[in-house]
PDB file of N, CA and C in Angstrom:
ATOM      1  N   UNK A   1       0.842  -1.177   0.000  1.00  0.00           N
ATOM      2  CA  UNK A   1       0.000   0.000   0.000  1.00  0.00           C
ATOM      3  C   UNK A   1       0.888   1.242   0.000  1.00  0.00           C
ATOM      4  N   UNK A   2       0.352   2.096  -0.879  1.00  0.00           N
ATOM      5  CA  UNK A   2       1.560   3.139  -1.146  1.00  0.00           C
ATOM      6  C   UNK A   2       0.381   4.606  -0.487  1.00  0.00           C
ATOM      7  N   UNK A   3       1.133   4.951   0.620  1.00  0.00           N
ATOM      8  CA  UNK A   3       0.703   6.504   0.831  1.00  0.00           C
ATOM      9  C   UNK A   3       1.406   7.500   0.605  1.00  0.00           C
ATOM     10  N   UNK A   4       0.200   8.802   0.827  1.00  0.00           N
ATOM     11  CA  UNK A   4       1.329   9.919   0.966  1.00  0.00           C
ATOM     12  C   UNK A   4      -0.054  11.059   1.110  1.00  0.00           C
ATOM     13  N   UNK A   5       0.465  12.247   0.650  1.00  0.00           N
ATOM     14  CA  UNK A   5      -0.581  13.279   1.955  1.00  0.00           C
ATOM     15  C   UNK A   5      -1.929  13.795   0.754  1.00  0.00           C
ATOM     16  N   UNK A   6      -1.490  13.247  -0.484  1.00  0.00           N
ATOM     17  CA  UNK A   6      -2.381  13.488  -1.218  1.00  0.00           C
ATOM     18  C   UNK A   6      -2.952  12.322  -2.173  1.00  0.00           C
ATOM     19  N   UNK A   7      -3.581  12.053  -3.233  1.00  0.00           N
ATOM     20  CA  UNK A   7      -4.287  11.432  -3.986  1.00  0.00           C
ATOM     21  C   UNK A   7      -4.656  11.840  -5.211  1.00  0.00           C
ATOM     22  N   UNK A   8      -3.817  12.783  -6.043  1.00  0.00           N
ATOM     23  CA  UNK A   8      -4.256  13.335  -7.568  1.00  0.00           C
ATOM     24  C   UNK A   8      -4.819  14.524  -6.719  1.00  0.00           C
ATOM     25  N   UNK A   9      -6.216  15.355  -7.244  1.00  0.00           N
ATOM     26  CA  UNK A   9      -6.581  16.332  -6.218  1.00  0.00           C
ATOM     27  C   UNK A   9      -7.393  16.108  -5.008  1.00  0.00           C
ATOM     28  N   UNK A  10      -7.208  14.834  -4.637  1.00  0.00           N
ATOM     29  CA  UNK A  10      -8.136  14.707  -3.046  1.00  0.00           C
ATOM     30  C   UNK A  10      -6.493  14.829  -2.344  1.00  0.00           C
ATOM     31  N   UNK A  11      -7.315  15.366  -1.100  1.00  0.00           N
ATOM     32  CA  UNK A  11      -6.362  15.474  -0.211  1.00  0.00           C
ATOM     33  C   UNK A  11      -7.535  15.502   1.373  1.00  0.00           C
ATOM     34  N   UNK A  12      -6.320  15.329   2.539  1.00  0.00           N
ATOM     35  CA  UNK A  12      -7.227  15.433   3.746  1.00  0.00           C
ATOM     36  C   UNK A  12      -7.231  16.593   4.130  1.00  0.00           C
ATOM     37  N   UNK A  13      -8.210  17.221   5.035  1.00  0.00           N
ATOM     38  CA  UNK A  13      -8.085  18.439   5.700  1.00  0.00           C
ATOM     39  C   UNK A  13      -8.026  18.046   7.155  1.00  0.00           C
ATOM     40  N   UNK A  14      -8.233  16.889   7.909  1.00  0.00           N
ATOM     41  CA  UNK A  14      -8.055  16.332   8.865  1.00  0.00           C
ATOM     42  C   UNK A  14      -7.377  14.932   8.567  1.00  0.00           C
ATOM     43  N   UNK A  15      -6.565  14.092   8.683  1.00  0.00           N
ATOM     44  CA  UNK A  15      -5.770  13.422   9.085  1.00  0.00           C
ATOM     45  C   UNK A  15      -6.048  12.260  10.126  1.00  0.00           C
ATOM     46  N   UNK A  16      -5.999  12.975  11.148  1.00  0.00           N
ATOM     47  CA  UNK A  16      -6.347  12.263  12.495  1.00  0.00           C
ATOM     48  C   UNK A  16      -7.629  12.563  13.078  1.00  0.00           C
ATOM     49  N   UNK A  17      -8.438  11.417  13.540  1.00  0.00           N
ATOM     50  CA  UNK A  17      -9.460  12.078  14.264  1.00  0.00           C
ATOM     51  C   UNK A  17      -9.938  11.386  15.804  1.00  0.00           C
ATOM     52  N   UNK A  18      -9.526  11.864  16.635  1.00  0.00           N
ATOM     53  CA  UNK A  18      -9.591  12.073  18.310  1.00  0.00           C
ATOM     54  C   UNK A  18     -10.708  12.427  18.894  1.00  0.00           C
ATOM     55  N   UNK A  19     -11.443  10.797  18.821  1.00  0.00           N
ATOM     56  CA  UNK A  19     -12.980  10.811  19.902  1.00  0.00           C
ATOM     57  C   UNK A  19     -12.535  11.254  20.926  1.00  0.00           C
ATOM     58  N   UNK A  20     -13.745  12.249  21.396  1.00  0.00           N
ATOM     59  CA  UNK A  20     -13.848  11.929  22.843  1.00  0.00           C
ATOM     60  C   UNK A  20     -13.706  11.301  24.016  1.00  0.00           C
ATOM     61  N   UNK A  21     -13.490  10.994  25.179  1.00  0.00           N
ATOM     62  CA  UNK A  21     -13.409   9.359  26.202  1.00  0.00           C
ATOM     63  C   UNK A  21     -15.047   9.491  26.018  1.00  0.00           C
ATOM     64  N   UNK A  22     -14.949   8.180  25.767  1.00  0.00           N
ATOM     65  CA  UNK A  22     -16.193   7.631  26.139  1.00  0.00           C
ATOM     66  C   UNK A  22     -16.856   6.336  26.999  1.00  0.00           C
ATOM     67  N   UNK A  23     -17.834   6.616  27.399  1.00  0.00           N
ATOM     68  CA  UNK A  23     -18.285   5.077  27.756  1.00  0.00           C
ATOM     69  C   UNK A  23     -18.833   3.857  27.656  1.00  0.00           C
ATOM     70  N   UNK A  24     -18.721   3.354  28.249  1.00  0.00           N
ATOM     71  CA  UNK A  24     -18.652   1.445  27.599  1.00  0.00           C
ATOM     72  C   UNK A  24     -20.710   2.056  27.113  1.00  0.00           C
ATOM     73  N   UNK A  25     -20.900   0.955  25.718  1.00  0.00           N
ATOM     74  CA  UNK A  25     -22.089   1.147  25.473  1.00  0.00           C
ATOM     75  C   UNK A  25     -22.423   2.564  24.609  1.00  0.00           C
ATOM     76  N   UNK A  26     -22.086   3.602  24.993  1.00  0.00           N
ATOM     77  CA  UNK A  26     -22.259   4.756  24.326  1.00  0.00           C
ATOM     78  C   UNK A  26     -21.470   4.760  22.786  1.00  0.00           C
ATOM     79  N   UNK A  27     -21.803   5.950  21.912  1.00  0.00           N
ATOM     80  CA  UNK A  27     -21.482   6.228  20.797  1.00  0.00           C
ATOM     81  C   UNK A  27     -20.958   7.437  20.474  1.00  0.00           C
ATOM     82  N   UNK A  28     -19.834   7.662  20.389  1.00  0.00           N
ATOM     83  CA  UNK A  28     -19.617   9.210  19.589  1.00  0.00           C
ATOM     84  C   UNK A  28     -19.296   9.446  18.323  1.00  0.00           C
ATOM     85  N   UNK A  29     -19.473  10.748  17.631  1.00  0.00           N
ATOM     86  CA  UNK A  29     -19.618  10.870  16.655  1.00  0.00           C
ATOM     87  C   UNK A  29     -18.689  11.497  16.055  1.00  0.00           C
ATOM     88  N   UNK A  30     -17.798  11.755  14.903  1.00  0.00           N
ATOM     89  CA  UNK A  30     -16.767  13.056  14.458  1.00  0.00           C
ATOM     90  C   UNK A  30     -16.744  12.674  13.087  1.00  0.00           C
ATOM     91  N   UNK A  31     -16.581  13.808  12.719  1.00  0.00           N
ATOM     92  CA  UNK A  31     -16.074  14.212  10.931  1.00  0.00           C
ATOM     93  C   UNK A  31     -15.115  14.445  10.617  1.00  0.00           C
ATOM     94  N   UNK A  32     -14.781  14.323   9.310  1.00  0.00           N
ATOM     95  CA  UNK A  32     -13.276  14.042   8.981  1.00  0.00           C
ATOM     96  C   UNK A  32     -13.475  15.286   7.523  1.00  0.00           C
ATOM     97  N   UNK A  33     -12.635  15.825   6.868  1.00  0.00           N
ATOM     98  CA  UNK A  33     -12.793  16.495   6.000  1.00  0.00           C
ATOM     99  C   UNK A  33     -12.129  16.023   4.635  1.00  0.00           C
ATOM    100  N   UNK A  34     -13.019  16.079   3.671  1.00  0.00           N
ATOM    101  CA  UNK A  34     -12.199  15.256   2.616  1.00  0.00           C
ATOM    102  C   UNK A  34     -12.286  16.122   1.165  1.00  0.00           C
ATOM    103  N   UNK A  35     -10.806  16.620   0.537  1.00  0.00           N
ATOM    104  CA  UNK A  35     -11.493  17.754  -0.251  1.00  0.00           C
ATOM    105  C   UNK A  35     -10.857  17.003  -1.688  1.00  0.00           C
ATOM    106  N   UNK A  36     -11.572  17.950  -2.315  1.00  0.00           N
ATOM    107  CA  UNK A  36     -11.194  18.071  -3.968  1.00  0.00           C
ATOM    108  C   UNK A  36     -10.458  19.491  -4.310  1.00  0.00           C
ATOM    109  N   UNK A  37      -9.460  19.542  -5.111  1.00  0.00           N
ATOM    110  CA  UNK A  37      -8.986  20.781  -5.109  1.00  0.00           C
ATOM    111  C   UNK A  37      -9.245  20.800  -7.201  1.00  0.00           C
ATOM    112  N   UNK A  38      -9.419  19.608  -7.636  1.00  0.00           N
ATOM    113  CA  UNK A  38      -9.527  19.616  -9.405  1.00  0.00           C
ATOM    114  C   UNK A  38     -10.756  20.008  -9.785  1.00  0.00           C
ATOM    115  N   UNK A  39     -10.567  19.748 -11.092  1.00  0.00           N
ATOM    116  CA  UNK A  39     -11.987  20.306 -11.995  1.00  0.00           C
ATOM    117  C   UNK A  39     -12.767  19.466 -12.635  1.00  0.00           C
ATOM    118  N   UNK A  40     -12.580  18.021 -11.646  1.00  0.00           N
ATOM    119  CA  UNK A  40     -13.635  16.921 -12.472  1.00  0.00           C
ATOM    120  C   UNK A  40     -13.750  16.227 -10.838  1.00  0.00           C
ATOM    121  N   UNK A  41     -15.179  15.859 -11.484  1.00  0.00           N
ATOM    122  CA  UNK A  41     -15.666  14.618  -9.768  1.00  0.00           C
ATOM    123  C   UNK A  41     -15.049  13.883  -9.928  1.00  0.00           C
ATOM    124  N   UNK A  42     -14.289  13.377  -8.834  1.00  0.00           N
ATOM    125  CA  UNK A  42     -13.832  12.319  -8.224  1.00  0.00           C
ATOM    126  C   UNK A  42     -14.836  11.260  -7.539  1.00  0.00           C
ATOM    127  N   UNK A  43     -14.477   9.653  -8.098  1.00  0.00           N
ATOM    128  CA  UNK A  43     -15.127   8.723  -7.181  1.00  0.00           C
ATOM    129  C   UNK A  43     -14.347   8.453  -6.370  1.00  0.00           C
ATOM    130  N   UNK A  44     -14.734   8.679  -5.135  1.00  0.00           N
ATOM    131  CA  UNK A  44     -14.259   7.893  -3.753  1.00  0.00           C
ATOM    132  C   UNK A  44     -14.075   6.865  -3.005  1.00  0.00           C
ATOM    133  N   UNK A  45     -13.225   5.482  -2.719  1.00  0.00           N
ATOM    134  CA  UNK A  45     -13.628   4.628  -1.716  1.00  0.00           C
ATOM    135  C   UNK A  45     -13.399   4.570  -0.286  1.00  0.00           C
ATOM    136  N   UNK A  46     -13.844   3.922   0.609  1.00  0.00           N
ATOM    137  CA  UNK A  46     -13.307   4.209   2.006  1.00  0.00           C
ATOM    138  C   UNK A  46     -13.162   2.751   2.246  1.00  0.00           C
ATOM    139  N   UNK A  47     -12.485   2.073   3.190  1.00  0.00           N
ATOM    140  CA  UNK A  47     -12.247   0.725   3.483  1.00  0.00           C
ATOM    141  C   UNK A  47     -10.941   0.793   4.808  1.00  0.00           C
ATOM    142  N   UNK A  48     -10.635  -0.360   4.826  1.00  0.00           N
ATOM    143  CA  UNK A  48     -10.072  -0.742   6.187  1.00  0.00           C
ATOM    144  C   UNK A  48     -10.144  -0.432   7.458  1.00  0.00           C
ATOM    145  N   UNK A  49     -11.472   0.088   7.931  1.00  0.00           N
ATOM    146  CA  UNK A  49     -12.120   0.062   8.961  1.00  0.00           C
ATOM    147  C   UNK A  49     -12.899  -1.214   9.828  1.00  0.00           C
ATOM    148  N   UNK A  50     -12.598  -0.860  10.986  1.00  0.00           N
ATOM    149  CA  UNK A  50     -13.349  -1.674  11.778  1.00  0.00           C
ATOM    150  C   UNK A  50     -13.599  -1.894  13.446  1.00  0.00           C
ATOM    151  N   UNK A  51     -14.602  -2.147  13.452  1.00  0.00           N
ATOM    152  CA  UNK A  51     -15.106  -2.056  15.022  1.00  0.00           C
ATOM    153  C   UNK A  51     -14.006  -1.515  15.906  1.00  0.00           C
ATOM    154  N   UNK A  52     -14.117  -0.540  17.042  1.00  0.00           N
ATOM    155  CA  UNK A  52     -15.113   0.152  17.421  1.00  0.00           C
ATOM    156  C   UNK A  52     -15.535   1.080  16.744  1.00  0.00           C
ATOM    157  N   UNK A  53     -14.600   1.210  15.542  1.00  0.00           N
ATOM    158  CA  UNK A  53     -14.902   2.698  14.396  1.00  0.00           C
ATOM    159  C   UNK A  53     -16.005   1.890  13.637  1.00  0.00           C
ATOM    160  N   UNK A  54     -16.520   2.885  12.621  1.00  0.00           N
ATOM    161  CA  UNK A  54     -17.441   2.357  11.968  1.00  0.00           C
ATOM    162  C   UNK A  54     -18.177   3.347  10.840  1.00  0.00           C
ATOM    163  N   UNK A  55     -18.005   3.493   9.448  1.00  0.00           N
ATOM    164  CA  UNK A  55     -18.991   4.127   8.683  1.00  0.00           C
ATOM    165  C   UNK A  55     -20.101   3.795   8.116  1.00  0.00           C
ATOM    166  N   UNK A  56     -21.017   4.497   7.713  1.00  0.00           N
ATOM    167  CA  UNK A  56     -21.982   3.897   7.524  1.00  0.00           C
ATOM    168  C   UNK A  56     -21.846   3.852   6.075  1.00  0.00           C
ATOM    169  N   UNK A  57     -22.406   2.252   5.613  1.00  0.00           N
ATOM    170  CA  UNK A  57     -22.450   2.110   4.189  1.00  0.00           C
ATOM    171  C   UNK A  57     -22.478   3.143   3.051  1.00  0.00           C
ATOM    172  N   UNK A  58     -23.326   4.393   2.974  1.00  0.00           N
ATOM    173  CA  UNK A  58     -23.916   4.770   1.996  1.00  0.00           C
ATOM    174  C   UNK A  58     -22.814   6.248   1.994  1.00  0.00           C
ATOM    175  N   UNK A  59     -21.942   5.866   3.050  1.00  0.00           N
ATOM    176  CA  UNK A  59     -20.661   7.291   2.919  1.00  0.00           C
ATOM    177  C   UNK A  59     -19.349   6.212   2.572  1.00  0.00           C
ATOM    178  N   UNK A  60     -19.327   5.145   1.859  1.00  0.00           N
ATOM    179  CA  UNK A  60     -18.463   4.522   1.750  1.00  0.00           C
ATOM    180  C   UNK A  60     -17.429   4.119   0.067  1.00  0.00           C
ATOM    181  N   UNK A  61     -18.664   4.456  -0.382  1.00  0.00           N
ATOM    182  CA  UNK A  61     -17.927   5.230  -2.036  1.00  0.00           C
ATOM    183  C   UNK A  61     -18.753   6.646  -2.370  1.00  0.00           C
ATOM    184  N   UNK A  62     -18.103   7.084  -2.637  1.00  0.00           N
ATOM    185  CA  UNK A  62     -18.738   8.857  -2.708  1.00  0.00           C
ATOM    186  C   UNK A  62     -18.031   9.540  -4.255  1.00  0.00           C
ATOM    187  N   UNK A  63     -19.061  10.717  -4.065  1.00  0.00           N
ATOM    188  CA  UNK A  63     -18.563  11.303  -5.489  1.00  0.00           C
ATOM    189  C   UNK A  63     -18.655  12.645  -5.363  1.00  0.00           C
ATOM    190  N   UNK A  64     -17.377  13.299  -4.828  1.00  0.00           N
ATOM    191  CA  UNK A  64     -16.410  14.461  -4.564  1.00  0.00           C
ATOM    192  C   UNK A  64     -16.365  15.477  -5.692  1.00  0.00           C
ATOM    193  N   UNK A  65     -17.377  16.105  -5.676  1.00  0.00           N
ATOM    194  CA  UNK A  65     -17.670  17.315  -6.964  1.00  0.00           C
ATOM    195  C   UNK A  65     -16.054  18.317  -6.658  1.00  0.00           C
ATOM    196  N   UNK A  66     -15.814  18.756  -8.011  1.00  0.00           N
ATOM    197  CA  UNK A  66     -14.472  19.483  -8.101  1.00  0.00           C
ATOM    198  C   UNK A  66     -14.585  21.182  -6.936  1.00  0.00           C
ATOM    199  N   UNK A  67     -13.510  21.523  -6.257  1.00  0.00           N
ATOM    200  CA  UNK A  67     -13.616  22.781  -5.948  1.00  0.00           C
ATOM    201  C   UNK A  67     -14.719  22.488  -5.015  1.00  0.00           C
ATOM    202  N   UNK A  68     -14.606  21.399  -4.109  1.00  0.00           N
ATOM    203  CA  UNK A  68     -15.830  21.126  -3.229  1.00  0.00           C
ATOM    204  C   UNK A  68     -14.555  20.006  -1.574  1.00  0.00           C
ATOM    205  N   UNK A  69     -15.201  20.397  -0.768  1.00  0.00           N
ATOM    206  CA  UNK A  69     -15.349  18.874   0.498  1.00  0.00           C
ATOM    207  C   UNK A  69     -16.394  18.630   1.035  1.00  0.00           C
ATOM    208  N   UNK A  70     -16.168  17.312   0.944  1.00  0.00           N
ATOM    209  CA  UNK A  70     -17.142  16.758   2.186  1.00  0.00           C
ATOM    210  C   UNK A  70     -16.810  16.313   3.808  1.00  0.00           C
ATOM    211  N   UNK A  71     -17.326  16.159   4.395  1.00  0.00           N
ATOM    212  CA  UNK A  71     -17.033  15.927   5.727  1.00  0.00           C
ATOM    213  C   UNK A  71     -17.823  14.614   6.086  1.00  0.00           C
ATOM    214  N   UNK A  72     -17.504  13.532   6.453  1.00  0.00           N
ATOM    215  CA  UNK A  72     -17.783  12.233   6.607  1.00  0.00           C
ATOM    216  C   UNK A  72     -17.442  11.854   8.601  1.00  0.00           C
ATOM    217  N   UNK A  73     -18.841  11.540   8.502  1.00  0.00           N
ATOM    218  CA  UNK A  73     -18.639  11.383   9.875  1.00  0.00           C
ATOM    219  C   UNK A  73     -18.504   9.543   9.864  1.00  0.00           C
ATOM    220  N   UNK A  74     -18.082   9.678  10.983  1.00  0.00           N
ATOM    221  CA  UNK A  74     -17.232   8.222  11.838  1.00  0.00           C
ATOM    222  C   UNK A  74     -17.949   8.288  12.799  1.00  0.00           C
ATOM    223  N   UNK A  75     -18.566   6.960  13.086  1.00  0.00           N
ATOM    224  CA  UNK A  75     -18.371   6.246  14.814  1.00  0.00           C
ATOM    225  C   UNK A  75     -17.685   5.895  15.688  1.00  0.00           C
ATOM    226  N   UNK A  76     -17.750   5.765  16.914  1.00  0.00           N
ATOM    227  CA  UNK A  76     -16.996   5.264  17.561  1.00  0.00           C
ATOM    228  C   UNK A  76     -17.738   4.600  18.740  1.00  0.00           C
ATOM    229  N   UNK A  77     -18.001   2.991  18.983  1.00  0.00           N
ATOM    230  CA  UNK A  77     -18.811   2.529  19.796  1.00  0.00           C
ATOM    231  C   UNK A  77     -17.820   1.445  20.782  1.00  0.00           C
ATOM    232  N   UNK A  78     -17.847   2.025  21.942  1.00  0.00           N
ATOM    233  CA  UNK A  78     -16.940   1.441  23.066  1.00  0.00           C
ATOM    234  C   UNK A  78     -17.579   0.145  23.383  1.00  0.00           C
ATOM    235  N   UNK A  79     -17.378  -1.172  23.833  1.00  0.00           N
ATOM    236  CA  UNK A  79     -17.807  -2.070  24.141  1.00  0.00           C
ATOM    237  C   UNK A  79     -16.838  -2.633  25.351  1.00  0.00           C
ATOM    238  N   UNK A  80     -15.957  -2.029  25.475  1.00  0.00           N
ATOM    239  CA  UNK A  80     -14.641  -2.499  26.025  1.00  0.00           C
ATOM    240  C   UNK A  80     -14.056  -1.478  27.447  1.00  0.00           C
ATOM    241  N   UNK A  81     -14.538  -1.495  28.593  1.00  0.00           N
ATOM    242  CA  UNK A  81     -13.857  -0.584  29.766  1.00  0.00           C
ATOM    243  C   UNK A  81     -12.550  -0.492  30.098  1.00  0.00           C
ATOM    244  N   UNK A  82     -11.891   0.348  30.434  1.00  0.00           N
ATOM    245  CA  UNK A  82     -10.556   1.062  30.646  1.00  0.00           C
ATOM    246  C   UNK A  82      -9.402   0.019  29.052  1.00  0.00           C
ATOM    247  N   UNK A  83      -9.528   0.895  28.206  1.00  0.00           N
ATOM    248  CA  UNK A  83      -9.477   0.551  26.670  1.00  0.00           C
ATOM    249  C   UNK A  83      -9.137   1.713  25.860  1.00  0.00           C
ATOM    250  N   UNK A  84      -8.430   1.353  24.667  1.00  0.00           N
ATOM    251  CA  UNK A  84      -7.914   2.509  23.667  1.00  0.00           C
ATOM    252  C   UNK A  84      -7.296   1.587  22.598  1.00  0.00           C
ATOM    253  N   UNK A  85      -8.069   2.467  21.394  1.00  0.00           N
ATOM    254  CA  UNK A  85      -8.332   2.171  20.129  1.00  0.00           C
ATOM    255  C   UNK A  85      -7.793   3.104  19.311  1.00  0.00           C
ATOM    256  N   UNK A  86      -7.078   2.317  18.367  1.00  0.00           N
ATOM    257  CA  UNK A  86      -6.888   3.211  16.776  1.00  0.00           C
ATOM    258  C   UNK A  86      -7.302   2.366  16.162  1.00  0.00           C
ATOM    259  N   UNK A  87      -7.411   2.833  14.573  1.00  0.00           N
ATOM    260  CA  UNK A  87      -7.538   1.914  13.625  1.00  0.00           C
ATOM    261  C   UNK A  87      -7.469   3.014  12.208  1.00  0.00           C
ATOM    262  N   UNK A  88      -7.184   2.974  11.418  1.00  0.00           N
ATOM    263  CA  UNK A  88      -7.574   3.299   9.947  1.00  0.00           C
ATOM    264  C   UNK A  88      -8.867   3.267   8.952  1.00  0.00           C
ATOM    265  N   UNK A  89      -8.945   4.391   7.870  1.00  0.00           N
ATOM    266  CA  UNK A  89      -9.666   4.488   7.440  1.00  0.00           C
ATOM    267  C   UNK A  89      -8.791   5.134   5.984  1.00  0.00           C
ATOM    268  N   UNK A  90      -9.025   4.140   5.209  1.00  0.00           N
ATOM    269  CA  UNK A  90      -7.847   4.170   3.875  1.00  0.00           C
ATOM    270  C   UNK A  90      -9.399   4.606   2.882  1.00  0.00           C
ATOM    271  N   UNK A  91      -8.505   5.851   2.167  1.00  0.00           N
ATOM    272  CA  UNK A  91      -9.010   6.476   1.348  1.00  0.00           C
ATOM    273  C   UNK A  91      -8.401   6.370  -0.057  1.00  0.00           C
ATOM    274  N   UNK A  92      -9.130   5.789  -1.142  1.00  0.00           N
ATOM    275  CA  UNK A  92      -8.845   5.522  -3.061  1.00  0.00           C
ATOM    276  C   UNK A  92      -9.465   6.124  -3.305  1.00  0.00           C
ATOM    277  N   UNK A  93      -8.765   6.007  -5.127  1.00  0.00           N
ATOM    278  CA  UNK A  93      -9.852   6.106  -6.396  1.00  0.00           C
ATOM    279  C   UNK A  93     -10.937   4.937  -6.314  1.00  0.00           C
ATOM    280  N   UNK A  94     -12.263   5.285  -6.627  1.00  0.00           N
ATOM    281  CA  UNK A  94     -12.574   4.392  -7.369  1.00  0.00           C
ATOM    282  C   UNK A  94     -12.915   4.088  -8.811  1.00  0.00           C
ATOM    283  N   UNK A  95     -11.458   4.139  -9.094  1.00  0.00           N
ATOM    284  CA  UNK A  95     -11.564   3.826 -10.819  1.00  0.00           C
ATOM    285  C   UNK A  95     -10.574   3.340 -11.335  1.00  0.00           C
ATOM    286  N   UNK A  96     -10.856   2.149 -11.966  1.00  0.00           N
ATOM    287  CA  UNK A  96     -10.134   1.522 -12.472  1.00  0.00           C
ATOM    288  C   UNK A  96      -8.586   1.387 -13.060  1.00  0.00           C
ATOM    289  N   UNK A  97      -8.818   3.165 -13.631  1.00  0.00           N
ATOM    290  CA  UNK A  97      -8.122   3.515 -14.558  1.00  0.00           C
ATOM    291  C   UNK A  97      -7.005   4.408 -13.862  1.00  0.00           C
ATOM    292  N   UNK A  98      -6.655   4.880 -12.499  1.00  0.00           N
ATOM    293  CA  UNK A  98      -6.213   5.250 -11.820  1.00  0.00           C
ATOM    294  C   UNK A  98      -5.169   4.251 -10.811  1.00  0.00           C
ATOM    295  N   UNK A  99      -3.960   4.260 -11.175  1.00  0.00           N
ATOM    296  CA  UNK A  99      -3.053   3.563 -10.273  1.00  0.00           C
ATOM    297  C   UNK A  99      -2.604   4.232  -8.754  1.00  0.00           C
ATOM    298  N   UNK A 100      -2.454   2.903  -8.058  1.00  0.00           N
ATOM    299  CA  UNK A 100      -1.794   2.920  -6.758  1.00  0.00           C
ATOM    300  C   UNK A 100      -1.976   4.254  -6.048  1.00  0.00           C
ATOM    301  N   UNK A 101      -1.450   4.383  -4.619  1.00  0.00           N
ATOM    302  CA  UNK A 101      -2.115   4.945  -3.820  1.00  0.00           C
ATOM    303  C   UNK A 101      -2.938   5.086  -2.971  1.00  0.00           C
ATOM    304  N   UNK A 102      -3.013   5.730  -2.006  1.00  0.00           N
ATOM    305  CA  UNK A 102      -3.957   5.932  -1.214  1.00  0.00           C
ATOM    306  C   UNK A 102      -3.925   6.788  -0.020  1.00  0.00           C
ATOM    307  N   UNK A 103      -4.406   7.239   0.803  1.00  0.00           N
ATOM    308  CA  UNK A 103      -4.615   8.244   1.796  1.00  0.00           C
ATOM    309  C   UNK A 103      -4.766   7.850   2.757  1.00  0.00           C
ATOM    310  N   UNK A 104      -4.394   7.994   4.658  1.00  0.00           N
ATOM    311  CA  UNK A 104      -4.610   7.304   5.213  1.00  0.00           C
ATOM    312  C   UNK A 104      -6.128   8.647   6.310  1.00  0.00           C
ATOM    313  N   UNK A 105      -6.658   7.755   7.326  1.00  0.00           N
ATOM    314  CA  UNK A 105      -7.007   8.815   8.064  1.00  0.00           C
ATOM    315  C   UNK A 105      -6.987   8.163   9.746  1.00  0.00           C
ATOM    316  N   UNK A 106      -6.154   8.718  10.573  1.00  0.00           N
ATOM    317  CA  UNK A 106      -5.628   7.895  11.746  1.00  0.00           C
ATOM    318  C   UNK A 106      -7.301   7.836  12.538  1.00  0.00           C
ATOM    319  N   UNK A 107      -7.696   7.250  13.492  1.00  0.00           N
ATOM    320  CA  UNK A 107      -8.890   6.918  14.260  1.00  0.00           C
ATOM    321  C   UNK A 107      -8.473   6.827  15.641  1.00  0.00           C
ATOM    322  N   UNK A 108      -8.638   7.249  16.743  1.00  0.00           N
ATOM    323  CA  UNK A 108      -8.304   7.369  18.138  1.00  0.00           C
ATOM    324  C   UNK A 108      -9.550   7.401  19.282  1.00  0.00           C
ATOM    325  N   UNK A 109     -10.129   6.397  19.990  1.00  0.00           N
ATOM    326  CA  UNK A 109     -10.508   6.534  20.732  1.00  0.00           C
ATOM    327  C   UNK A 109     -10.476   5.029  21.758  1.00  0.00           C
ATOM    328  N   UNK A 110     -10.887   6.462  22.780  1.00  0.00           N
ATOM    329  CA  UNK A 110     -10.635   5.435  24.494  1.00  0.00           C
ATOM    330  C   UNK A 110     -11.935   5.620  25.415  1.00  0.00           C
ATOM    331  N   UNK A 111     -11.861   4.871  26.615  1.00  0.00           N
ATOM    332  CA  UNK A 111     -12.840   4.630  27.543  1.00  0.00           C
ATOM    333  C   UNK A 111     -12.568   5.756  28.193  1.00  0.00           C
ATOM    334  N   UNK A 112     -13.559   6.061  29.109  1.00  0.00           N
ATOM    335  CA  UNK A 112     -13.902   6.922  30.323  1.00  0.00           C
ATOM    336  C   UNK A 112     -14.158   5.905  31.211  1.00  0.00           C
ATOM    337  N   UNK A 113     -14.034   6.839  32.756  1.00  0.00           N
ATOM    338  CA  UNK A 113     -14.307   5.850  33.777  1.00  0.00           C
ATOM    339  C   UNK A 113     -15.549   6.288  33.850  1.00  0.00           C
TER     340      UNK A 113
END
């Protein structure tokens, strides 16, 4: 997997994103910023996520109008007391015709007492 801080014209405007502490059972919520800086839509994929993070299906390939961002919110559902979590959220093309690459976006969250 080849990264780096950009993707053709997507790029991140957040990077890392740092839930709240939370508690066992509860859910928090945060957005991530994801831009276009070109002059054609971009298709989007999102992947290598997983529990306690979590997106929801229908923000999981997207289509990034030029001279535009979106902001994609993330879950974060604790199941686990005195606990701390990262995980990834790898950002592509989705198109065929577009080689290698990809974007990363770091995920951070922990328990509360």
């Amino acid at each position: 997997m080849v990264t780096s801080d950009r993707l053709g014209n997507i790029f991140l405007k957040d990077d890392v994103v740092e839930f709240p502490a939370t508690k066992v059972g509860k859910t928090k919520e945060m957005k991530f910023r994801l831009c276009n800086d070109g002059t054609e839509v971009t298709r989007i994929r999102l992947s290598g996520f997983h529990s306690p993070f979590s997106v929801v299906e229908k923000h999981t390939k997207l289509f990034l109008k030029p001279k535009s961002y979106i902001r994609v919110p993330v879950t974060f559902t604790l199941t686990v007391a005195n606990s701390s979590f990262t995980g990834l959220i790898i950002v592509s093309l989705d198109n065929q015709q577009q080689n290698g690459g990809n974007i990363c976006v770091q995920l951070n969250g922990t328990s509360s007492f």
